[in-house]
PDB file of N, CA and C in Angstrom:
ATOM      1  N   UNK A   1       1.032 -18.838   1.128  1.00  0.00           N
ATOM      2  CA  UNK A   1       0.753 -17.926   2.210  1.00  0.00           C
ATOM      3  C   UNK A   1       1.721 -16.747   2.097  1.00  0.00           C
ATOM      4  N   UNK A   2       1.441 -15.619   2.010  1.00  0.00           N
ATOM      5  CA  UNK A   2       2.081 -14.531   2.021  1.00  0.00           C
ATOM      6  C   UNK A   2       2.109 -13.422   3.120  1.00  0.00           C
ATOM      7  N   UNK A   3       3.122 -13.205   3.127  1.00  0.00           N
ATOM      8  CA  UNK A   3       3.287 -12.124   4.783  1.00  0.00           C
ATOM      9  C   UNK A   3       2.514 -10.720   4.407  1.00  0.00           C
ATOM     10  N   UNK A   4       1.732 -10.241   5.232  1.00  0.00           N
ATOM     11  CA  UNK A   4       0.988  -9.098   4.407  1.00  0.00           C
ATOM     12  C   UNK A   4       1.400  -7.943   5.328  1.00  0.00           C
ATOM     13  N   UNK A   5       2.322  -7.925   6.012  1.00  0.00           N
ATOM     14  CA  UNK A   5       2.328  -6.361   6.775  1.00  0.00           C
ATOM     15  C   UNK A   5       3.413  -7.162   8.024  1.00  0.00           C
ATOM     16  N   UNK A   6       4.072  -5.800   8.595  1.00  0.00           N
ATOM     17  CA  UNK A   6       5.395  -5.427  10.063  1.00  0.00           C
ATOM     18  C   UNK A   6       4.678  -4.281  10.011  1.00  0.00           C
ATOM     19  N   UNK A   7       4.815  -4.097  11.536  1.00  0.00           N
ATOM     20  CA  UNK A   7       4.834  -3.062  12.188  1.00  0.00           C
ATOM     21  C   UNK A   7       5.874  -2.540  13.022  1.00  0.00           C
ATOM     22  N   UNK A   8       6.447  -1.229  13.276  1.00  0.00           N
ATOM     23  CA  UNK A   8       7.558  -0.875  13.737  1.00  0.00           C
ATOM     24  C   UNK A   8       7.637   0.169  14.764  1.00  0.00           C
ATOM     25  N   UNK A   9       7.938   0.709  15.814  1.00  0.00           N
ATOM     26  CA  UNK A   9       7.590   1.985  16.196  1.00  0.00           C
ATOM     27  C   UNK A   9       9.482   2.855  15.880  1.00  0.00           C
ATOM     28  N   UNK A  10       9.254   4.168  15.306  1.00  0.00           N
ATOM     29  CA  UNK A  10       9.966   4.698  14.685  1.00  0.00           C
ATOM     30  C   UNK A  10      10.175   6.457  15.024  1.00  0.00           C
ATOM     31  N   UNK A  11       9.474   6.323  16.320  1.00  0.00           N
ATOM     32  CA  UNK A  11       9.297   7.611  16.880  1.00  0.00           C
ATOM     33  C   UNK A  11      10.657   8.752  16.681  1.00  0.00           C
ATOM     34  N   UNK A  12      10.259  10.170  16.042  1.00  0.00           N
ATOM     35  CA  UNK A  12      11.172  11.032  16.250  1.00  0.00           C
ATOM     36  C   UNK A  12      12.383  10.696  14.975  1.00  0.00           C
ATOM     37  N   UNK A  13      12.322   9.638  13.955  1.00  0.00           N
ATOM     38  CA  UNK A  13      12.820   9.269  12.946  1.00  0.00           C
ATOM     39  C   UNK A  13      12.353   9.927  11.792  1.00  0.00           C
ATOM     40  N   UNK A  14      13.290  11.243  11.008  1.00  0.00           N
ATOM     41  CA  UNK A  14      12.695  11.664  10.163  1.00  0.00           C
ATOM     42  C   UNK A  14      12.934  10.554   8.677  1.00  0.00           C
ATOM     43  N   UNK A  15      12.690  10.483   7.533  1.00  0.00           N
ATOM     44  CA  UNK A  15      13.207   9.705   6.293  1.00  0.00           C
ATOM     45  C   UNK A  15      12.392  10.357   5.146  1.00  0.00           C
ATOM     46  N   UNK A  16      13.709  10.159   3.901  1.00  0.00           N
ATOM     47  CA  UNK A  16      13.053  11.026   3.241  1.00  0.00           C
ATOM     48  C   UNK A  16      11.562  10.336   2.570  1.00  0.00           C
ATOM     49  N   UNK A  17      10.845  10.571   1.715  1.00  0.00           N
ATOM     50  CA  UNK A  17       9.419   9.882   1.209  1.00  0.00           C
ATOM     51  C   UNK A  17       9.147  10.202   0.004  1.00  0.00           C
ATOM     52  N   UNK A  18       8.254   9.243  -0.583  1.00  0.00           N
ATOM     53  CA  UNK A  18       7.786   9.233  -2.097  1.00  0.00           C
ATOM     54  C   UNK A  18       6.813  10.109  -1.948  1.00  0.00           C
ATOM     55  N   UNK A  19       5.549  10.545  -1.110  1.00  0.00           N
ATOM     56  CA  UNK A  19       4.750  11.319  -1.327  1.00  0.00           C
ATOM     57  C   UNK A  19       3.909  11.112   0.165  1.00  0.00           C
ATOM     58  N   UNK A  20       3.357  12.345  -0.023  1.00  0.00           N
ATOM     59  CA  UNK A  20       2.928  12.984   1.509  1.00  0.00           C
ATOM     60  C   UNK A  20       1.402  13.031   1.514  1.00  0.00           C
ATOM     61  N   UNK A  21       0.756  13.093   2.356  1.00  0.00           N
ATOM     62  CA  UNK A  21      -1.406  13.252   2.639  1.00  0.00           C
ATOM     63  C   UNK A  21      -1.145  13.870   4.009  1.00  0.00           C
ATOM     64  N   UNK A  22      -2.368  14.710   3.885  1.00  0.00           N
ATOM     65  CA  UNK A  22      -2.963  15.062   4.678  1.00  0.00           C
ATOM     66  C   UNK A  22      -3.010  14.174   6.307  1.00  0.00           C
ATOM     67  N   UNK A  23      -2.929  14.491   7.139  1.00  0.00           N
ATOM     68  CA  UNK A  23      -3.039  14.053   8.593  1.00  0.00           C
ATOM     69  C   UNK A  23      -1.463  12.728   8.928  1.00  0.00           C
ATOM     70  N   UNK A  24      -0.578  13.851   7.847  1.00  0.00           N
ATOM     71  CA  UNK A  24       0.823  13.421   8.745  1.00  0.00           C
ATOM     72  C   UNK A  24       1.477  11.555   8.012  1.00  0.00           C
ATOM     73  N   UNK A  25       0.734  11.467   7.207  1.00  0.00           N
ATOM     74  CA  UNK A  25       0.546  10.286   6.281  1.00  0.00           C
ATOM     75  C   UNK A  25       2.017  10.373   5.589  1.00  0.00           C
ATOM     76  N   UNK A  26       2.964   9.506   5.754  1.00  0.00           N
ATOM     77  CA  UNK A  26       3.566   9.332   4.431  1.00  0.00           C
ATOM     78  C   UNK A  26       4.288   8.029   4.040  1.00  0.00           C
ATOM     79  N   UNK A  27       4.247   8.039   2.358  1.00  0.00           N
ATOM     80  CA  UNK A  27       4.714   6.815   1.424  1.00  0.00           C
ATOM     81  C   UNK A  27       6.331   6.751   1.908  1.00  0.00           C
ATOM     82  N   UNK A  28       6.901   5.851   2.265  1.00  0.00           N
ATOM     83  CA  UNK A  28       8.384   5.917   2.745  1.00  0.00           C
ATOM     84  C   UNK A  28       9.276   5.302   1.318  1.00  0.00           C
ATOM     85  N   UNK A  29       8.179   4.093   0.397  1.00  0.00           N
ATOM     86  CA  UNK A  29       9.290   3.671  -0.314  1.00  0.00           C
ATOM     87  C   UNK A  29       7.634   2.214  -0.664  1.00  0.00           C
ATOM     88  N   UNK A  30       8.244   2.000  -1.842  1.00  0.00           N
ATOM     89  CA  UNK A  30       7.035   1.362  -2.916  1.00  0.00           C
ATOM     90  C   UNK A  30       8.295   0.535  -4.173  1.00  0.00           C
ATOM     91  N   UNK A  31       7.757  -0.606  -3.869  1.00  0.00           N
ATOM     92  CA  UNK A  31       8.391  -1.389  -4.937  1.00  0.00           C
ATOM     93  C   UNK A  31       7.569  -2.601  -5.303  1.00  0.00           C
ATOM     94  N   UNK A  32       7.675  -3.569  -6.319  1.00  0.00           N
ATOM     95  CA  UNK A  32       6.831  -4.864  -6.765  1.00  0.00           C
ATOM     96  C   UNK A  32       7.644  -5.796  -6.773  1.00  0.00           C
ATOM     97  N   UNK A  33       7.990  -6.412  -6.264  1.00  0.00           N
ATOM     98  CA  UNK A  33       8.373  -7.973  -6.091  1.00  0.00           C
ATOM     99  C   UNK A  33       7.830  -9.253  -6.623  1.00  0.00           C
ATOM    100  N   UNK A  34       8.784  -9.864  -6.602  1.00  0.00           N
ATOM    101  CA  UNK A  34       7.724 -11.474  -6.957  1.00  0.00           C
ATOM    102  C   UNK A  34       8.140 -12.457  -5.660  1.00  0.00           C
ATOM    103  N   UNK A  35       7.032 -13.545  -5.841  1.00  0.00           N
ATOM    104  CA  UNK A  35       6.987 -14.048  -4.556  1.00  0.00           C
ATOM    105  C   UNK A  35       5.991 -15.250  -5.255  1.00  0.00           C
ATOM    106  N   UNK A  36       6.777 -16.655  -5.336  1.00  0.00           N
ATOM    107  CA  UNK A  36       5.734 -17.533  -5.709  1.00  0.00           C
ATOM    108  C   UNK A  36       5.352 -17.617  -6.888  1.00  0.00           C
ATOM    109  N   UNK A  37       5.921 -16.377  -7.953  1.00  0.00           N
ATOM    110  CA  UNK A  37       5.044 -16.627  -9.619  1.00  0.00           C
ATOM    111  C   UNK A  37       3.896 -15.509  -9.794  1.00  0.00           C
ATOM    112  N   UNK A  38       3.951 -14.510  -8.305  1.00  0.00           N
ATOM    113  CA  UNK A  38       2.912 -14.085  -8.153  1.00  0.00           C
ATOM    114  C   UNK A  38       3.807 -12.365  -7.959  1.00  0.00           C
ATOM    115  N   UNK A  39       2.868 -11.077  -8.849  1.00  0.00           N
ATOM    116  CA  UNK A  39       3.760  -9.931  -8.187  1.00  0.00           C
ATOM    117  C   UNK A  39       3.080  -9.555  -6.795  1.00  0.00           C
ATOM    118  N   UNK A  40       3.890  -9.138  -5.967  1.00  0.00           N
ATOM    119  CA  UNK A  40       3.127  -8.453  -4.446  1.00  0.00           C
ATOM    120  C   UNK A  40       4.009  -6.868  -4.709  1.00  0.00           C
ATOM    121  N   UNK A  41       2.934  -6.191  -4.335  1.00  0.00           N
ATOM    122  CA  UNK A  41       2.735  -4.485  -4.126  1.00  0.00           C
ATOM    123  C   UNK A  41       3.698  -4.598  -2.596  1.00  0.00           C
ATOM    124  N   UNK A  42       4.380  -3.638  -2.160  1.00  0.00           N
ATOM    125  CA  UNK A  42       5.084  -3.255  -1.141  1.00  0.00           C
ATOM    126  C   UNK A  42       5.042  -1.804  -0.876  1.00  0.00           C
ATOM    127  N   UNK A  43       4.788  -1.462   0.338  1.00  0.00           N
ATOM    128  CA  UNK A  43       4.677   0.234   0.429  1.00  0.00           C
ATOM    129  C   UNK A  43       5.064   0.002   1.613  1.00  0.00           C
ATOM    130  N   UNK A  44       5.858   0.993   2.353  1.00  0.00           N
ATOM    131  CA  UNK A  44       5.996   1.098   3.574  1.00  0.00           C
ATOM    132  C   UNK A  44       5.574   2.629   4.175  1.00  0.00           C
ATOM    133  N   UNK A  45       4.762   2.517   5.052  1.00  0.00           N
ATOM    134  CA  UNK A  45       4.013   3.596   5.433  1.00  0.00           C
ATOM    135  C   UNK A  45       4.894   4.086   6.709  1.00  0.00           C
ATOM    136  N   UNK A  46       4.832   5.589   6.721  1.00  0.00           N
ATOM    137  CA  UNK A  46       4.835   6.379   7.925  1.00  0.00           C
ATOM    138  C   UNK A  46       3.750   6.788   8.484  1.00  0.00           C
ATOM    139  N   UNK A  47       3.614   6.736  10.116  1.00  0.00           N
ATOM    140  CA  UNK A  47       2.366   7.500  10.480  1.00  0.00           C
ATOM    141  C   UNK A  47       2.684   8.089  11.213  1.00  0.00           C
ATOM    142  N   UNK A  48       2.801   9.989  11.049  1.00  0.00           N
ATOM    143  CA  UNK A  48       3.398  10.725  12.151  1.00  0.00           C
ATOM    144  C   UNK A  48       2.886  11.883  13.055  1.00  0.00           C
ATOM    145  N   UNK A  49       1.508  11.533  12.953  1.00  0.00           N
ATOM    146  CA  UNK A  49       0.615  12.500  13.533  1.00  0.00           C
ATOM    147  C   UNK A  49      -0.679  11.775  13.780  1.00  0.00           C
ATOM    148  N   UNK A  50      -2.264  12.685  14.042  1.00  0.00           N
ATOM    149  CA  UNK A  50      -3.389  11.851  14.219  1.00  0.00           C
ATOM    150  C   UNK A  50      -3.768  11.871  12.779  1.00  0.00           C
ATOM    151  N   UNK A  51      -4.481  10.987  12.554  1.00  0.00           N
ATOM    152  CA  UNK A  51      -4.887  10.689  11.026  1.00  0.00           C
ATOM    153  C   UNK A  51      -6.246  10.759  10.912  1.00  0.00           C
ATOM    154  N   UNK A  52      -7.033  10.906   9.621  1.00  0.00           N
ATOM    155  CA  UNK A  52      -8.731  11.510   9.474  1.00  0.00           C
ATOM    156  C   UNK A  52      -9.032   9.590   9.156  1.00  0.00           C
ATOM    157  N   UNK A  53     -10.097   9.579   9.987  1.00  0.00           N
ATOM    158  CA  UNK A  53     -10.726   8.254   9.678  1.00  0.00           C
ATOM    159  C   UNK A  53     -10.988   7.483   8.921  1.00  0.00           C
ATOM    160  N   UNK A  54     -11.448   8.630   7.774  1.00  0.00           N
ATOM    161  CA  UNK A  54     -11.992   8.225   6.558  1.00  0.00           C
ATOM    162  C   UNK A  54     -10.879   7.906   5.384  1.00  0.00           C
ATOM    163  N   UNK A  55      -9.611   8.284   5.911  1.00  0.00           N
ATOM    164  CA  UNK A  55      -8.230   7.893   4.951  1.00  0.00           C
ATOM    165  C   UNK A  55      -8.001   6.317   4.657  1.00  0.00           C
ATOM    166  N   UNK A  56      -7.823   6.180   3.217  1.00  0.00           N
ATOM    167  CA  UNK A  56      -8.066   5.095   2.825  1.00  0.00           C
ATOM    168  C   UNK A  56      -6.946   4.549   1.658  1.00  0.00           C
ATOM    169  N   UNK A  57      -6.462   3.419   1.128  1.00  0.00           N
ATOM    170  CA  UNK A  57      -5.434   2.853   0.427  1.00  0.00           C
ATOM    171  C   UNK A  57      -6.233   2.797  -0.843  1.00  0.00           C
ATOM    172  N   UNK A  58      -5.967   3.505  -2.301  1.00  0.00           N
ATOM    173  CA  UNK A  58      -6.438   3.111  -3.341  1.00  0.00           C
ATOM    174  C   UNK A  58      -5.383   2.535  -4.135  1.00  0.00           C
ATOM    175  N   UNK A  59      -5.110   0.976  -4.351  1.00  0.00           N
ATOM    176  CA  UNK A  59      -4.082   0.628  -5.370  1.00  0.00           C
ATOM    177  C   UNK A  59      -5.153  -0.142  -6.971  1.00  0.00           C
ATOM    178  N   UNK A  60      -4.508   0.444  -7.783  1.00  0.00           N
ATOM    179  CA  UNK A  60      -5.108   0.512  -8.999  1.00  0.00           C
ATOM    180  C   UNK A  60      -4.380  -0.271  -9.827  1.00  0.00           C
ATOM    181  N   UNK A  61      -4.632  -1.082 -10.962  1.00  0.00           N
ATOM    182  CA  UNK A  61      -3.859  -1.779 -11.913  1.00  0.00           C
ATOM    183  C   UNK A  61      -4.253  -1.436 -13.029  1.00  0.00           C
ATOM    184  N   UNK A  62      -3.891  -0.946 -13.953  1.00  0.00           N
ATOM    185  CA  UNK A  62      -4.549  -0.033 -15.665  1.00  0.00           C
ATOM    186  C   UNK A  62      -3.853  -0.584 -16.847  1.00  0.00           C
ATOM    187  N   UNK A  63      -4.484  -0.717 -17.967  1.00  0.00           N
ATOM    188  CA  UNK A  63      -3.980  -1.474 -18.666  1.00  0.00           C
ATOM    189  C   UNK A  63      -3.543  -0.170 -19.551  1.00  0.00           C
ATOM    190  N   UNK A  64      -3.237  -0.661 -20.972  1.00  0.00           N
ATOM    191  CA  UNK A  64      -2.718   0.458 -21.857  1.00  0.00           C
ATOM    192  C   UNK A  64      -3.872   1.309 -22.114  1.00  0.00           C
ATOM    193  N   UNK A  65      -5.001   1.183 -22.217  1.00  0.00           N
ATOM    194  CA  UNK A  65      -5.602   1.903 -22.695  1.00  0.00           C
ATOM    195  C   UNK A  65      -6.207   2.982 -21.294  1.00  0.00           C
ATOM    196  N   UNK A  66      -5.995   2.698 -20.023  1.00  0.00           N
ATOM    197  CA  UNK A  66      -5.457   3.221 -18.816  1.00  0.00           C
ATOM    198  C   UNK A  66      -6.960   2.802 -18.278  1.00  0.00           C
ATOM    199  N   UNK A  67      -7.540   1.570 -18.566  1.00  0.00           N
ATOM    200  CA  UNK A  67      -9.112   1.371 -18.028  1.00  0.00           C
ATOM    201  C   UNK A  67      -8.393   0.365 -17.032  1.00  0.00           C
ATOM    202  N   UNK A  68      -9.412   0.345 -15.680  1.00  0.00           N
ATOM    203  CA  UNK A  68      -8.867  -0.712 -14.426  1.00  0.00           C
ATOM    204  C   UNK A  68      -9.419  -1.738 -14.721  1.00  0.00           C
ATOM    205  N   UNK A  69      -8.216  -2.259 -14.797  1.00  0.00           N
ATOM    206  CA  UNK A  69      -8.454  -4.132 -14.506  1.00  0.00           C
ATOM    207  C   UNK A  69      -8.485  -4.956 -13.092  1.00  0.00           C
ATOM    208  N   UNK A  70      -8.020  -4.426 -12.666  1.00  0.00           N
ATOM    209  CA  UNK A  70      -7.914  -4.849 -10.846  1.00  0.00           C
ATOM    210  C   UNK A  70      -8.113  -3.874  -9.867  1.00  0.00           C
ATOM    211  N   UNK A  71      -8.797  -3.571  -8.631  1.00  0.00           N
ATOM    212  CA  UNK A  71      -8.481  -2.488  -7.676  1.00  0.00           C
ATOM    213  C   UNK A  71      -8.318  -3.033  -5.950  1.00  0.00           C
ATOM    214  N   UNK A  72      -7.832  -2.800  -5.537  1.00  0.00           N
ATOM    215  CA  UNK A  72      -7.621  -2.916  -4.127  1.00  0.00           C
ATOM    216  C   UNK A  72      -7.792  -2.086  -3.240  1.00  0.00           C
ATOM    217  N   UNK A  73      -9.051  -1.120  -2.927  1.00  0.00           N
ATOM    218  CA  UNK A  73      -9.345  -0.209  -2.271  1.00  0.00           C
ATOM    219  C   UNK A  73      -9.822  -0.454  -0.998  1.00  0.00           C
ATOM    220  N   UNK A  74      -9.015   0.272  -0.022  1.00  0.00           N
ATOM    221  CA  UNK A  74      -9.607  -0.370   1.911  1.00  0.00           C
ATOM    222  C   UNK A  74      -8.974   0.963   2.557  1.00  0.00           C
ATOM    223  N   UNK A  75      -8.460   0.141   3.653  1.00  0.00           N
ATOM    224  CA  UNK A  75      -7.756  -0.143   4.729  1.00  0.00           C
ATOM    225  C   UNK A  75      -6.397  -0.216   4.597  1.00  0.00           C
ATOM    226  N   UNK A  76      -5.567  -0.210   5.208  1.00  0.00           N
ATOM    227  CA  UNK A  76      -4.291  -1.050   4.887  1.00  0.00           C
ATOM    228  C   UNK A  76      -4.714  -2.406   5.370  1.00  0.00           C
ATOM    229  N   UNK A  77      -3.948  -3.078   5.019  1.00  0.00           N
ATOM    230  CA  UNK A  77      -3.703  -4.866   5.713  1.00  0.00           C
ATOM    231  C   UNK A  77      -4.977  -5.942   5.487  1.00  0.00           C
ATOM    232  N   UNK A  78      -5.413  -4.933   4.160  1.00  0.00           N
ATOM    233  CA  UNK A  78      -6.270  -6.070   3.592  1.00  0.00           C
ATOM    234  C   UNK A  78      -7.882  -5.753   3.888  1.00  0.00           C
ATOM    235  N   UNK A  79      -7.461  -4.659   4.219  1.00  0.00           N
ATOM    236  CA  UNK A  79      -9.281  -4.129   5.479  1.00  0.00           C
ATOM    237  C   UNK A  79      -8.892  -4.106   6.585  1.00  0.00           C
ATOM    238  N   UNK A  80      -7.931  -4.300   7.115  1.00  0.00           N
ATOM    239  CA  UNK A  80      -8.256  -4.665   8.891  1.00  0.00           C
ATOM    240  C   UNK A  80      -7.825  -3.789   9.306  1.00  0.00           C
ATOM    241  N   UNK A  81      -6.700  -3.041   8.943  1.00  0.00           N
ATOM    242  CA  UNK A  81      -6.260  -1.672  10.214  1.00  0.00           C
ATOM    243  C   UNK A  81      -6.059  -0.527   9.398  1.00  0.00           C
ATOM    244  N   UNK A  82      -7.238   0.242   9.552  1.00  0.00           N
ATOM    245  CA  UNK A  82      -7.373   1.617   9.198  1.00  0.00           C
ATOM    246  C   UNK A  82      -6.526   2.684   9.457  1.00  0.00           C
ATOM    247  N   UNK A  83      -5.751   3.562   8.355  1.00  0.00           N
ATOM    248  CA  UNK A  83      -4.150   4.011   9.258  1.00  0.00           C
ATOM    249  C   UNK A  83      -4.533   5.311  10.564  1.00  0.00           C
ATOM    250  N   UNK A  84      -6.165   5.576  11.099  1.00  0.00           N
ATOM    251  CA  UNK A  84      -6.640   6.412  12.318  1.00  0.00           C
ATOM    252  C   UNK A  84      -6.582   4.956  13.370  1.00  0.00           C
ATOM    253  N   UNK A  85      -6.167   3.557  13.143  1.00  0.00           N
ATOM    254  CA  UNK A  85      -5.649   2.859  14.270  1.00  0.00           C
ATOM    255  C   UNK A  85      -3.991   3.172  14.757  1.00  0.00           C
ATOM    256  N   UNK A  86      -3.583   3.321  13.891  1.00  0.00           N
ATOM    257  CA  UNK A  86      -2.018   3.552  13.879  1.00  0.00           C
ATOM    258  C   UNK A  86      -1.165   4.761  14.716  1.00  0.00           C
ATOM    259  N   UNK A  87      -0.848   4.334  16.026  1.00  0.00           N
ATOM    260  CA  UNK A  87      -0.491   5.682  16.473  1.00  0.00           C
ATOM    261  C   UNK A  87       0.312   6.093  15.684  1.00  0.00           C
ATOM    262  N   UNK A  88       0.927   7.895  16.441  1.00  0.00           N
ATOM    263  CA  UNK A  88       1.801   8.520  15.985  1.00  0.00           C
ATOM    264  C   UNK A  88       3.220   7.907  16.072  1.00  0.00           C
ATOM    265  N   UNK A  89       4.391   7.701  14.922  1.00  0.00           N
ATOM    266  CA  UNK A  89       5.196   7.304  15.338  1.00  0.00           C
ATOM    267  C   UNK A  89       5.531   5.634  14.579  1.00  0.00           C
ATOM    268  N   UNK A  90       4.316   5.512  14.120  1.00  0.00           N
ATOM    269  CA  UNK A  90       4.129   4.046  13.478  1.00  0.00           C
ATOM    270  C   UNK A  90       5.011   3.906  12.302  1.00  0.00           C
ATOM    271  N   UNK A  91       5.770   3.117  11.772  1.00  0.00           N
ATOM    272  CA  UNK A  91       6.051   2.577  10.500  1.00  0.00           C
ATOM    273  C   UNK A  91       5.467   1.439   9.912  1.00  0.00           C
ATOM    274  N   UNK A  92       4.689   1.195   8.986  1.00  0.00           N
ATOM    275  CA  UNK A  92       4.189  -0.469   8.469  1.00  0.00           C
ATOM    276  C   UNK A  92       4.317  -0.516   7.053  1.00  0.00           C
ATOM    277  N   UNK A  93       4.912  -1.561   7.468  1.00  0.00           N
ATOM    278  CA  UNK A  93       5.289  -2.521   6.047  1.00  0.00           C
ATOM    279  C   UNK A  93       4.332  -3.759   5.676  1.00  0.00           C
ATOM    280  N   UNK A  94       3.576  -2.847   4.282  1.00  0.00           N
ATOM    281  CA  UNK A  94       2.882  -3.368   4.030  1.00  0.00           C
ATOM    282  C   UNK A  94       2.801  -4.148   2.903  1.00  0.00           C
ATOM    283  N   UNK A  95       2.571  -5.686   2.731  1.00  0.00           N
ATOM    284  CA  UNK A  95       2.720  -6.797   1.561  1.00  0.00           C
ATOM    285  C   UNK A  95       1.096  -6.693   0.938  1.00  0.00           C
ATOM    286  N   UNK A  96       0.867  -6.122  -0.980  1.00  0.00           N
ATOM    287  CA  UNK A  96      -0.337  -7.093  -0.922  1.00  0.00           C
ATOM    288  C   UNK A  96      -0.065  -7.450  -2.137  1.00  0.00           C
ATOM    289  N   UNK A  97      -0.531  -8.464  -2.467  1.00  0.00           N
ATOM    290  CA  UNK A  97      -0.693  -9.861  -3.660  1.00  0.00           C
ATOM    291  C   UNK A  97      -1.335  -9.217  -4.745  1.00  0.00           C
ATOM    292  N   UNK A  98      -0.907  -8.873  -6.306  1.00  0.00           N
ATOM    293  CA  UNK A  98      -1.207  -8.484  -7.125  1.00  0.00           C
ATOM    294  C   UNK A  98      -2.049  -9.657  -8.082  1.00  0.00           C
ATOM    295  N   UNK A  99      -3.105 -10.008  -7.614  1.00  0.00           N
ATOM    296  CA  UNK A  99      -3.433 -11.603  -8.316  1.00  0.00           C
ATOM    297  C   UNK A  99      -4.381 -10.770  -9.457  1.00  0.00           C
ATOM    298  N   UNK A 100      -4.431 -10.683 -10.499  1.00  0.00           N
ATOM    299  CA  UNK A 100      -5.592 -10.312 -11.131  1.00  0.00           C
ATOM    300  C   UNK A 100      -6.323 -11.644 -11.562  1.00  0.00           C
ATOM    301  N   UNK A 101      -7.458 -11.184 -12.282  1.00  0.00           N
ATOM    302  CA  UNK A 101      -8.611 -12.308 -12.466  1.00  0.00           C
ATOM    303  C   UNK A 101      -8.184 -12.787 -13.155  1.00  0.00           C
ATOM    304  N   UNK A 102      -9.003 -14.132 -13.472  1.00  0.00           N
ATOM    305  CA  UNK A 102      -8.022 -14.776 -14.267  1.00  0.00           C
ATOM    306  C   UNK A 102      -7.963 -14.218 -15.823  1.00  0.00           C
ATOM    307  N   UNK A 103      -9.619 -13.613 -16.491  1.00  0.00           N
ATOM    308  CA  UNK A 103      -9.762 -13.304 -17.482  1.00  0.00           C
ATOM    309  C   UNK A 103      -9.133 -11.732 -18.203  1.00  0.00           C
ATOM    310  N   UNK A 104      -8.143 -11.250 -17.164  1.00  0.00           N
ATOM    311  CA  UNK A 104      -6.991 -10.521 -17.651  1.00  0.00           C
ATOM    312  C   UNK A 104      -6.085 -10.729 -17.950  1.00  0.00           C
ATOM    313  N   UNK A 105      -6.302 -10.774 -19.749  1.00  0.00           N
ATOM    314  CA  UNK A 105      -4.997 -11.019 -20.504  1.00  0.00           C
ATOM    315  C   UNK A 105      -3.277 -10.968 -20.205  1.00  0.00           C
ATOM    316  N   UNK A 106      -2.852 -11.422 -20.215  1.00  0.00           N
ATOM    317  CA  UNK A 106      -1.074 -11.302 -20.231  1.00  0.00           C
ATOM    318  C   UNK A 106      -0.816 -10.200 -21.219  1.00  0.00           C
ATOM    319  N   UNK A 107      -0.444  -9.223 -20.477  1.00  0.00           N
ATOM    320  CA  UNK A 107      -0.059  -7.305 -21.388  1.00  0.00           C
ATOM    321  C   UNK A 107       1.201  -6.864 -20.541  1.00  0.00           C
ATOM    322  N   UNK A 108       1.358  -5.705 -20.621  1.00  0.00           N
ATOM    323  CA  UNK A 108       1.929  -4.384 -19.953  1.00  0.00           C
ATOM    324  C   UNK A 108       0.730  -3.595 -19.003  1.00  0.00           C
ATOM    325  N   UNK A 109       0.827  -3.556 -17.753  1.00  0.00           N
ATOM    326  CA  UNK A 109       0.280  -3.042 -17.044  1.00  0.00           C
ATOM    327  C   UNK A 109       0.702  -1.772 -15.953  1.00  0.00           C
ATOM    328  N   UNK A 110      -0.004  -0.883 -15.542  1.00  0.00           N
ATOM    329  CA  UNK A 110       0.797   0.152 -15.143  1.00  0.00           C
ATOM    330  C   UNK A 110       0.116   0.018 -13.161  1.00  0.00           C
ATOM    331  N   UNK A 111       0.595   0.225 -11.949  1.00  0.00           N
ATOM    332  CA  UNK A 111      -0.028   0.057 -10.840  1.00  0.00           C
ATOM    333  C   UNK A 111       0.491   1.283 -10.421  1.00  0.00           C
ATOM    334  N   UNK A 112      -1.151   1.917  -9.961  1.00  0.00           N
ATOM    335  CA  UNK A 112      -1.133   3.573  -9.329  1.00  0.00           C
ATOM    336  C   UNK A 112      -1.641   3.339  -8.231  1.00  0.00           C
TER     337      UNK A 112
END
């Protein structure tokens, strides 16, 4: 069982960030961990304004030849909370499980 997300309220807290979007969105800090034998993705999000609905999490896994082997495209939190739920002011720390299939070889992989 793996913890997949905290939520924080962080109002009026500036910090610096890995990268910025549209409707006040930003990456606070991104690292890969292990947990279990297993890698988990970590991002911790800022949300500091109203956000466009349609904003969405694309995490990608590419092999050398840079074709996707895995994708994780939603929501944050797995699908469930879209960051136009997230008031202004929000911080979330978000966990997700890098499991690829099984029929992806053991390589060097790159996650965008």
């Amino acid at each position: 069982m793996f913890k997949v997300a905290e939520i924080e309220s962080s109002i009026g807290v500036t910090q610096a960030y890995v990268a910025r979007w549209p409707g006040d969105i930003r990456l606070l800090d991104v690292d890969i961990e292990m947990e279990a034998g297993t890698p988990v993705l970590r991002l911790e999000w800022a949300i500091d304004g109203a956000v466009d609905a349609g904003q969405t999490v694309f995490v990608h896994v590419r092999n050398t030849a840079d074709e996707i082997v895995y994708q994780d495209d939603g929501d944050l939190i797995g699908g469930i909370a879209p960051f136009s739920s997230w008031p202004s002011g929000a911080i979330v720390h978000e966990r997700q499980p890098l499991i690829l299939p099984s029929e992806v070889p053991a390589g060097t992989y790159v996650v965008v």
